[in-house]
N, C-alpha and C. Protein backbone atom coordinates (compact mmCIF):
# COMPACT_ATOMS: atom_id res chain seq x y z
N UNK A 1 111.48 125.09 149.53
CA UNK A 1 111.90 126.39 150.02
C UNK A 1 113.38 126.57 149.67
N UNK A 2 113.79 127.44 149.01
CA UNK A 2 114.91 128.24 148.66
C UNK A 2 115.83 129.25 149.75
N UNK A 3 116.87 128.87 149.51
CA UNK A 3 118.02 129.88 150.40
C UNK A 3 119.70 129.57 149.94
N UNK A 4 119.84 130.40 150.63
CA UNK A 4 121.60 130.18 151.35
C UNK A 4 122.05 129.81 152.23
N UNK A 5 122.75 128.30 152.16
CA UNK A 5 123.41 127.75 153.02
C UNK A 5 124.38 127.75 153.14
N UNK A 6 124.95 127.75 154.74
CA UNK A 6 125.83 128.14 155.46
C UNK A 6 126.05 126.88 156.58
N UNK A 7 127.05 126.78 156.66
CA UNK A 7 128.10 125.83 158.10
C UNK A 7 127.41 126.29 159.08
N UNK A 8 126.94 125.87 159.95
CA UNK A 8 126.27 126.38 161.22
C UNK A 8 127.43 126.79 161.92
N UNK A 9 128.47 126.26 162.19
CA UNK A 9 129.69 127.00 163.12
C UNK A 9 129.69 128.58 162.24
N UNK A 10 129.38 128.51 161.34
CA UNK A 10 129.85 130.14 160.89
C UNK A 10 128.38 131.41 160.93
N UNK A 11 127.70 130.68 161.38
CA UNK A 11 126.52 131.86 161.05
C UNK A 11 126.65 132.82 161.91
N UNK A 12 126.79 132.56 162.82
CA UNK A 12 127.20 134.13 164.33
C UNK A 12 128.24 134.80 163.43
N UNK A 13 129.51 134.46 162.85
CA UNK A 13 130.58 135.20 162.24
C UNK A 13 130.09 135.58 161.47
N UNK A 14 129.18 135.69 160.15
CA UNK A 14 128.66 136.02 158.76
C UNK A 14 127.94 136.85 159.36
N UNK A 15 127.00 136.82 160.82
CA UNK A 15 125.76 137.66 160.91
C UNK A 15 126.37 139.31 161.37
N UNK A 16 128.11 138.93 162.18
CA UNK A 16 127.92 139.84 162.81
C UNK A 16 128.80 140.41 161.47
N UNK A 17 129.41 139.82 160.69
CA UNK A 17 130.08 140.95 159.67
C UNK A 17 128.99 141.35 158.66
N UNK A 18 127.95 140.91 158.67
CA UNK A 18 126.85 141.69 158.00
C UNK A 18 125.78 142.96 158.62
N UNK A 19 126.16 142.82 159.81
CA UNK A 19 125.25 143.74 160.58
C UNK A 19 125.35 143.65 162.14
N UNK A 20 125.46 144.31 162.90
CA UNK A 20 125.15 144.32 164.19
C UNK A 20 124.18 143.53 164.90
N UNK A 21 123.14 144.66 164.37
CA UNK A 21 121.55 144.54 164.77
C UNK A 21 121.24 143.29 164.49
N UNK A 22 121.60 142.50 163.07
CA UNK A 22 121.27 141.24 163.10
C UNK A 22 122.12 140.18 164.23
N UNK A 23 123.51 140.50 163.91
CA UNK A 23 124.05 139.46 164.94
C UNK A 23 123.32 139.37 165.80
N UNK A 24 122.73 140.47 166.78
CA UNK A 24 121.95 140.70 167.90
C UNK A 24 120.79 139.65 167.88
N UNK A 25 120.22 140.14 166.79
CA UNK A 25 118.92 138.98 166.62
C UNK A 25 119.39 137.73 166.72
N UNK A 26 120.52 137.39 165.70
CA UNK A 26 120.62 135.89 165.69
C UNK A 26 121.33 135.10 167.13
N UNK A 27 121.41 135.82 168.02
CA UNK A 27 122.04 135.45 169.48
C UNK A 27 120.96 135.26 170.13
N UNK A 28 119.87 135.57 169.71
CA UNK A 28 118.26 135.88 170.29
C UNK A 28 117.58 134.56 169.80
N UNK A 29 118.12 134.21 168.95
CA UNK A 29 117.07 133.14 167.93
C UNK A 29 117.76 132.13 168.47
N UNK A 30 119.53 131.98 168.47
CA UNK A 30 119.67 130.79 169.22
C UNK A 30 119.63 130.46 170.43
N UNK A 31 119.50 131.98 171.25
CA UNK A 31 119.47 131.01 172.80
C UNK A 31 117.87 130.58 172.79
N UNK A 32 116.81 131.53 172.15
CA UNK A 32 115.67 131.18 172.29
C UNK A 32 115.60 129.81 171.65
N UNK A 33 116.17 128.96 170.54
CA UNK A 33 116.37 128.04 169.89
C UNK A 33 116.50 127.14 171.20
N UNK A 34 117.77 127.57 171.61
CA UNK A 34 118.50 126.32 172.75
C UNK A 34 117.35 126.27 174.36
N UNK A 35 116.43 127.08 174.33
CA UNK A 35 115.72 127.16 175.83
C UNK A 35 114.44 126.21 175.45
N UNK A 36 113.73 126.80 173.99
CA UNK A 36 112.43 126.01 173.30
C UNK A 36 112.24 124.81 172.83
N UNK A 37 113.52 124.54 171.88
CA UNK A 37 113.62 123.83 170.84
C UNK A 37 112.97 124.35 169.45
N UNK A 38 112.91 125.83 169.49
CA UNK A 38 112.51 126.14 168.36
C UNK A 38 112.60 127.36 167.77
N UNK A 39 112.13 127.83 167.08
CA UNK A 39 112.61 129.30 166.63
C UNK A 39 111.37 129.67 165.46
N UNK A 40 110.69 130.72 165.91
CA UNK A 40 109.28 131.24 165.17
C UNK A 40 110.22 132.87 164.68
N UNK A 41 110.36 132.91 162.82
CA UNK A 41 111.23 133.78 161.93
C UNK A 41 109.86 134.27 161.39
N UNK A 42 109.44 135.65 161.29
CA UNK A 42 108.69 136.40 161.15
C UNK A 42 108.94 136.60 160.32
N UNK A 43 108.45 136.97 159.14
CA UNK A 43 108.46 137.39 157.97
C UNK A 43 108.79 139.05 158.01
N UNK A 44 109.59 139.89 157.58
CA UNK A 44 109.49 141.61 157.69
C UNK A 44 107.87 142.04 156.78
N UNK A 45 107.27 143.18 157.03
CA UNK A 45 106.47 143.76 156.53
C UNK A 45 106.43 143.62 155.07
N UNK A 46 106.18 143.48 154.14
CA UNK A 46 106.41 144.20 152.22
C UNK A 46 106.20 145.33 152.51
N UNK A 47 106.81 146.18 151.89
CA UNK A 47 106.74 148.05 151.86
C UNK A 47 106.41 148.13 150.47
N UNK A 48 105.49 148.93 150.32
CA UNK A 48 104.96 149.48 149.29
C UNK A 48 106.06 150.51 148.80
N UNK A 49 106.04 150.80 147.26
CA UNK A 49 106.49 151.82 146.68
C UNK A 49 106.70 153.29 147.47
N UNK A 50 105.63 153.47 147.53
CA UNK A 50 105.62 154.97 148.14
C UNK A 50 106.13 154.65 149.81
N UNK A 51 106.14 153.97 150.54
CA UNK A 51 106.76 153.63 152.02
C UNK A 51 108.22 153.51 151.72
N UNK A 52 108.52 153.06 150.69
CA UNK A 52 110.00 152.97 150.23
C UNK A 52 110.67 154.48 150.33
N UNK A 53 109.97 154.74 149.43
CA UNK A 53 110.21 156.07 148.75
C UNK A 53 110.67 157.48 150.01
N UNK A 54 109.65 157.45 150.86
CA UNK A 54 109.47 157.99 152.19
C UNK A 54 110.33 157.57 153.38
N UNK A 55 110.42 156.21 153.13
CA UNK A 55 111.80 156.04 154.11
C UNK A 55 113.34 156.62 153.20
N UNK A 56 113.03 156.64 152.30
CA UNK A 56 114.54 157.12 151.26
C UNK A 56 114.57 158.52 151.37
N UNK A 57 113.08 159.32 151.44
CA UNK A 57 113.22 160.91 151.93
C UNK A 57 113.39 161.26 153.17
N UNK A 58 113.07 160.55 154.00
CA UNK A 58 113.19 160.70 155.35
C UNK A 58 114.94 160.61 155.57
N UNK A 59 115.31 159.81 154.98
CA UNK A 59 117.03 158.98 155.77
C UNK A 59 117.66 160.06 154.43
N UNK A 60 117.59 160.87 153.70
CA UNK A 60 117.82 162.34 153.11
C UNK A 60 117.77 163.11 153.84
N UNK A 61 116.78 163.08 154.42
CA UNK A 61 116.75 164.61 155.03
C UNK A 61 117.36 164.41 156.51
N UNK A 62 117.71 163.39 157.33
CA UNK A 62 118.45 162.85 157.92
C UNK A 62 119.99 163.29 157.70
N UNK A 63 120.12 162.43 156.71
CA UNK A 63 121.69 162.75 155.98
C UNK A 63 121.99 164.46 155.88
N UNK A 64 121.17 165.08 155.73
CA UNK A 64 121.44 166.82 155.25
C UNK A 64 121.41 167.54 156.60
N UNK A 65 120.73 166.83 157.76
CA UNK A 65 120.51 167.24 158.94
C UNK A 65 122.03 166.99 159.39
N UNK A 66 122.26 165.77 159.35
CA UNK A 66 124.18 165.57 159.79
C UNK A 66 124.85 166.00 159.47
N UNK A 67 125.16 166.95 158.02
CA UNK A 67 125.78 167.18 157.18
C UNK A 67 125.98 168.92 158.32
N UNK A 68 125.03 169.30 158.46
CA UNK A 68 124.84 170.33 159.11
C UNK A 68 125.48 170.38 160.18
N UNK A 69 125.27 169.87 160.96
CA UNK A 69 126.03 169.42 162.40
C UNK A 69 127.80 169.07 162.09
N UNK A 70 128.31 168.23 161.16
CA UNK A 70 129.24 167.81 160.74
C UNK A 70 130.04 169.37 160.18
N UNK A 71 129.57 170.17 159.35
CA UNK A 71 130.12 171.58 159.07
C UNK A 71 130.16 172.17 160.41
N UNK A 72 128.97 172.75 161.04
CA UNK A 72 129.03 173.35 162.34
C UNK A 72 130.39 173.35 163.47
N UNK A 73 130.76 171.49 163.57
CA UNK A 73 131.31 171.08 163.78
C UNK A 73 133.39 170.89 163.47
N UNK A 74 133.26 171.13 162.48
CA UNK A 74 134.25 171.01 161.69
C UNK A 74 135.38 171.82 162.26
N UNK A 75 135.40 173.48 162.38
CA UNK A 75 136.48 173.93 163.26
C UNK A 75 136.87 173.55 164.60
N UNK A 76 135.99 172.85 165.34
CA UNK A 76 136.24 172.87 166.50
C UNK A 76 136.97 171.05 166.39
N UNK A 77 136.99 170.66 165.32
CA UNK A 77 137.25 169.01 164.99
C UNK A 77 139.46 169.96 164.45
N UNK A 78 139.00 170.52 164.14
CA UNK A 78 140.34 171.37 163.12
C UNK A 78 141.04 171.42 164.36
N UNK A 79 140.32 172.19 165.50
CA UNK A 79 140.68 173.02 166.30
C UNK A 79 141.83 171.60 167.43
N UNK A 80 140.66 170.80 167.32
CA UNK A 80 141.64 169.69 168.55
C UNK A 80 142.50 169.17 167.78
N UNK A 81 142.36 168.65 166.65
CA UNK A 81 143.17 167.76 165.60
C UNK A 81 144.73 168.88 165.72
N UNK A 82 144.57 170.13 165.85
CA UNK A 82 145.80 170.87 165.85
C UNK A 82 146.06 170.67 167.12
N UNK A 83 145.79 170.88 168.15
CA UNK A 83 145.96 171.06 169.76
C UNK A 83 146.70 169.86 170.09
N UNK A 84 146.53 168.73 169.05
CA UNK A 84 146.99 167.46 169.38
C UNK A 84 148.08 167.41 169.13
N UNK A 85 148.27 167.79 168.03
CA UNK A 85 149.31 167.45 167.31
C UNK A 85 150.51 168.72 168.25
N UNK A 86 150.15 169.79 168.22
CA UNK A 86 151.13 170.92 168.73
C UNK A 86 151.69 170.70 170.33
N UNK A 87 150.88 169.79 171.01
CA UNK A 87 151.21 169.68 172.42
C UNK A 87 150.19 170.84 173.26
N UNK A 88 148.88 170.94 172.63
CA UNK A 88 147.89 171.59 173.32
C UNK A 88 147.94 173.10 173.46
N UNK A 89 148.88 173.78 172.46
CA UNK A 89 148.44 175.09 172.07
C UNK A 89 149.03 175.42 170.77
N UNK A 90 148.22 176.40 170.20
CA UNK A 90 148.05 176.72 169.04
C UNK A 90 148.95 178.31 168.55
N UNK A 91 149.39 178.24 167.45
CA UNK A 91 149.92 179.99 167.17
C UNK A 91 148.35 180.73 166.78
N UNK A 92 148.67 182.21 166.62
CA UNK A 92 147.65 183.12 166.35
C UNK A 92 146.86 182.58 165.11
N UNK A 93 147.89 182.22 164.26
CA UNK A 93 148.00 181.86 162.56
C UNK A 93 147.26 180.56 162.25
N UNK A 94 147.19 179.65 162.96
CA UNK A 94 146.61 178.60 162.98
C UNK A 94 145.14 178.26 163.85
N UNK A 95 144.82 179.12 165.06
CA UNK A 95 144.04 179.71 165.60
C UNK A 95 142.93 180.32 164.91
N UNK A 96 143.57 180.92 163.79
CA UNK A 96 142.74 181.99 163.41
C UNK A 96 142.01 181.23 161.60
N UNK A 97 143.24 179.99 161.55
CA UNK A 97 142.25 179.55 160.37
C UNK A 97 141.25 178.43 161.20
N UNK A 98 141.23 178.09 162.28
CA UNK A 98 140.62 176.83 162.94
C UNK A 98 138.95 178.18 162.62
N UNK A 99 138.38 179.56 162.69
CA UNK A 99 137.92 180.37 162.80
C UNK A 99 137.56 180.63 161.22
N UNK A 100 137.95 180.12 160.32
CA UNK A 100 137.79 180.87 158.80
C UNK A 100 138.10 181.94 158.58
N UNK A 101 139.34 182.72 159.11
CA UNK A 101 139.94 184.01 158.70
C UNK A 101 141.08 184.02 158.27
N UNK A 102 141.68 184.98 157.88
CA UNK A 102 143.08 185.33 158.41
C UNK A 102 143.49 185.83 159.40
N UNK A 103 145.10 185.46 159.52
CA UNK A 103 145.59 185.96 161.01
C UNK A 103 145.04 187.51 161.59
N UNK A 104 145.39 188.77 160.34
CA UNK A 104 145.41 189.46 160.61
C UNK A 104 144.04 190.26 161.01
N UNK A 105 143.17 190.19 160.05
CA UNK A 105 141.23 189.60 160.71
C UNK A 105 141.20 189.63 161.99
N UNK A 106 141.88 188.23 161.97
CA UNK A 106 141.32 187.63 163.32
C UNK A 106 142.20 188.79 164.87
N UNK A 107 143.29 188.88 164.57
CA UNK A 107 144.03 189.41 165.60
C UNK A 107 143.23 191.26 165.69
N UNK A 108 142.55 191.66 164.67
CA UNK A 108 142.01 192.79 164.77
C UNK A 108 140.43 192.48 165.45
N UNK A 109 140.29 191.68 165.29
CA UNK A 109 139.00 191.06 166.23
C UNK A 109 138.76 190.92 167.65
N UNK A 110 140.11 190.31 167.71
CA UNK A 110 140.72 190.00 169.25
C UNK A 110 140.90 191.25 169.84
N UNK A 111 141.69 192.22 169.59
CA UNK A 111 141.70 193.71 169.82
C UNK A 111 140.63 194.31 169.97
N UNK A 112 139.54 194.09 168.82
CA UNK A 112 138.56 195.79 169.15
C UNK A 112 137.48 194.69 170.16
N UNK A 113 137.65 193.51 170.70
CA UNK A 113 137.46 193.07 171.62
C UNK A 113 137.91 192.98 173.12
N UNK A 114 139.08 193.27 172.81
CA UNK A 114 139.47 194.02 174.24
C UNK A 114 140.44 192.55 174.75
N UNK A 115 140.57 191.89 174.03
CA UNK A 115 140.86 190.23 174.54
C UNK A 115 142.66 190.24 174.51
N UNK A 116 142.96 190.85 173.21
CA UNK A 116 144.07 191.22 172.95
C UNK A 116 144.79 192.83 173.31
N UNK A 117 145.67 193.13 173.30
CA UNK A 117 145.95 194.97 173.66
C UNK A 117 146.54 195.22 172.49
N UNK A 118 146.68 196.36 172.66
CA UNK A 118 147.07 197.28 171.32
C UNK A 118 148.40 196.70 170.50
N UNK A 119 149.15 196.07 171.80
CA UNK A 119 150.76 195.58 171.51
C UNK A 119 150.46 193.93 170.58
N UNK A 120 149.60 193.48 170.76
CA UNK A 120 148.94 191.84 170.29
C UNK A 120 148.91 191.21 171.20
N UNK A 121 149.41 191.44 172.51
CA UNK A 121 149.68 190.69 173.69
C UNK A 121 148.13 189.77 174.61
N UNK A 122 147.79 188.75 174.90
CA UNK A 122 146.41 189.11 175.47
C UNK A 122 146.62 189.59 176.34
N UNK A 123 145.79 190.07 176.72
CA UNK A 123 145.26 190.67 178.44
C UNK A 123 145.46 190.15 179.46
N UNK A 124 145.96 190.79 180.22
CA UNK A 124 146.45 190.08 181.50
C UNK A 124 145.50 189.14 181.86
N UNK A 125 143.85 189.09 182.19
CA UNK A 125 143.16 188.29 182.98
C UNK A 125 142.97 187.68 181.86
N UNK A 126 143.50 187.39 181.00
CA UNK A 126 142.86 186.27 180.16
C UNK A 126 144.03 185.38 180.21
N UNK A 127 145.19 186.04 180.19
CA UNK A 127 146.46 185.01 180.68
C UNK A 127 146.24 184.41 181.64
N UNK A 128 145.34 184.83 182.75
CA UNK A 128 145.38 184.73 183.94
C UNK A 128 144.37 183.37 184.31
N UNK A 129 143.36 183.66 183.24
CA UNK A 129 142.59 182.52 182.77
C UNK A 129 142.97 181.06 182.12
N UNK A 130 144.04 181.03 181.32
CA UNK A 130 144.83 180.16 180.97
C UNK A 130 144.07 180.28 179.41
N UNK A 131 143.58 180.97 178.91
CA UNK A 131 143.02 180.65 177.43
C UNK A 131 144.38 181.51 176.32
N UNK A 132 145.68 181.71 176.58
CA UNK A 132 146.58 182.18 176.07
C UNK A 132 147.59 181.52 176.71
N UNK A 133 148.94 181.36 176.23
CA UNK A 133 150.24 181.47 176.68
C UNK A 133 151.36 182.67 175.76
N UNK A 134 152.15 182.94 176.50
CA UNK A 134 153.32 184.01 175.79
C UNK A 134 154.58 183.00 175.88
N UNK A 135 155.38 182.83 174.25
CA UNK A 135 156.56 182.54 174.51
C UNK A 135 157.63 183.11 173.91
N UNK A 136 158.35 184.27 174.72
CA UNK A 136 159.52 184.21 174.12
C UNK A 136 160.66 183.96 173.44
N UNK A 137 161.03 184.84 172.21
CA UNK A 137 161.79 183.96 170.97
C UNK A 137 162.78 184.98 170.92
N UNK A 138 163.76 184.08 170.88
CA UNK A 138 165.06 185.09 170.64
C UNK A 138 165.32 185.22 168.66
N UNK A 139 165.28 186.21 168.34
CA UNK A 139 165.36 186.34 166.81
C UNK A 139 166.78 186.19 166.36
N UNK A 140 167.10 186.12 164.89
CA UNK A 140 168.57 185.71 164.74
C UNK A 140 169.17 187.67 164.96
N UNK A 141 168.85 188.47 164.88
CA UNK A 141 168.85 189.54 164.97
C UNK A 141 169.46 189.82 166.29
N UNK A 142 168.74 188.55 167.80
CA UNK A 142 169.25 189.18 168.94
C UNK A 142 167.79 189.96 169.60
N UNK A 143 167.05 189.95 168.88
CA UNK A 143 165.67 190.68 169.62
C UNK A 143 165.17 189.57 170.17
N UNK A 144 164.05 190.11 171.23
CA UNK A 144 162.96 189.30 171.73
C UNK A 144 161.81 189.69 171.01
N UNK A 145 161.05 188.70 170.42
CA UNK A 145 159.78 188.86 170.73
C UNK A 145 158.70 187.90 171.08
N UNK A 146 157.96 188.14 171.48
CA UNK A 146 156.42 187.25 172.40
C UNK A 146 155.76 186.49 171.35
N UNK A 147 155.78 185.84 170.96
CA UNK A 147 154.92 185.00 170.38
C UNK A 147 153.46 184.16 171.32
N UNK A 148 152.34 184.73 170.86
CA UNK A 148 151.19 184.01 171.27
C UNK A 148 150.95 182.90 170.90
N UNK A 149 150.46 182.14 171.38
CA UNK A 149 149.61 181.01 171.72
C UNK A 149 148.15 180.55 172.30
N UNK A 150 147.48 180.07 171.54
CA UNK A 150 146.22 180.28 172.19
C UNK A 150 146.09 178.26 172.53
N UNK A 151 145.24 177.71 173.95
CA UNK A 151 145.59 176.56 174.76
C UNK A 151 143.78 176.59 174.04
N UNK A 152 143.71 174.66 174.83
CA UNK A 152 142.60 174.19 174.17
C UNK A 152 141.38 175.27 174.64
N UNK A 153 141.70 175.42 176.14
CA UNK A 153 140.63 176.36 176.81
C UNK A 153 140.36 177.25 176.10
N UNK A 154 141.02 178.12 175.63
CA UNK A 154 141.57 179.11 174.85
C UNK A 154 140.20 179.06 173.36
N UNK A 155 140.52 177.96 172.90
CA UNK A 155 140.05 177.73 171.87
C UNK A 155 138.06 177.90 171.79
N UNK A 156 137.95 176.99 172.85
CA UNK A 156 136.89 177.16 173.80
C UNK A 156 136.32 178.39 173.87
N UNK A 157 136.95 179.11 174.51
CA UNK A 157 136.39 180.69 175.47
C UNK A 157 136.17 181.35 174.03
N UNK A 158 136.86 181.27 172.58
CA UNK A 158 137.28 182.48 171.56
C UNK A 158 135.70 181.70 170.55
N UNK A 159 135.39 180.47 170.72
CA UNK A 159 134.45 179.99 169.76
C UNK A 159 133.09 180.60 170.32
N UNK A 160 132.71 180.11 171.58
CA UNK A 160 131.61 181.07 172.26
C UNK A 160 131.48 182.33 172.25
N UNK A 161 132.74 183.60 172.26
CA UNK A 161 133.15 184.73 172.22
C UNK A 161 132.85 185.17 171.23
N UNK A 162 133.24 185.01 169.85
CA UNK A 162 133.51 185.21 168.88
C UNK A 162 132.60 184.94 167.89
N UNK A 163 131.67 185.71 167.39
CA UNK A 163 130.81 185.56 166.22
C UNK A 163 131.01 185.94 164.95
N UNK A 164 131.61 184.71 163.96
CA UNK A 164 132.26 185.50 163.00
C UNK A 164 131.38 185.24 161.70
């Protein structure tokens, strides 16, 4: 009988950098080893061609199923990856690409939704909600103006809201 031999101190280390599931087994084989004195290694099934083939279409169509979920997914992965980085709120501009638009799109969206007011400002009860913040910027000019912010909640309330 033919194989690969291995140091017995190293086979738990080789099994688990080859696989999990096996390490698992082989923790199985030796305590059952150390309780019996023995160890009964089953042979796996032979798979036929076409069983091959079918597990290779199956774990495809698998893969295209994740792929799906993984896109679906993707702005709202954009969406925290920014939130993180910014200290948990976002500008309009960055908001609005986490969404696949442009700012200006998007801020006309927000409006004939009623979310935003005519001025760009949100709405009081949505401030009130915490899915916005306003921060005041002094311009080199000497003006104020409001700069929005939209918070993780924020991000939340506008993805459910918002069918784009």
């Amino acid at each position: 009988m033919g194989g690969t031999w291995i140091h017995e101190t190293l086979i738990l280390k080789l099994a688990s950098f080859l696989n999990t599931a096996f390490e698992i087994q082989c923790h199985v084989w030796v305590s059952e080893l150390l309780r019996t004195g023995k160890v009964e290694i089953i042979k796996p099934k032979e798979l036929s061609r076409k069983e091959i083939l079918e597990l290779a279409l199956q774990t495809e169509e698998e893969n295209e199923k994740l792929k799906l979920v993984i896109e679906y997914h993707a702005p709202k992965v954009q969406a925290h990856d920014l939130l993180m980085e910014s200290g948990n709120a976002i500008d309009m501009e960055a908001t609005a690409k986490t969404f696949g638009i442009g700012r200006t799109t998007f801020i006309k969206k927000l409006k004939a939704l009623k979310i935003l007011t005519t001025s760009g400002l949100p709405s009081q009860n949505f401030l009130n909600e915490g899915y916005f913040r306003v921060k005041q910027v002094l311009l080199p000019n000497k003006r104020m103006y409001s700069q929005v912010f939209t918070t993780s909640k924020g991000l939340g309330f506008l993805s459910k809201k918002i069918a784009l």
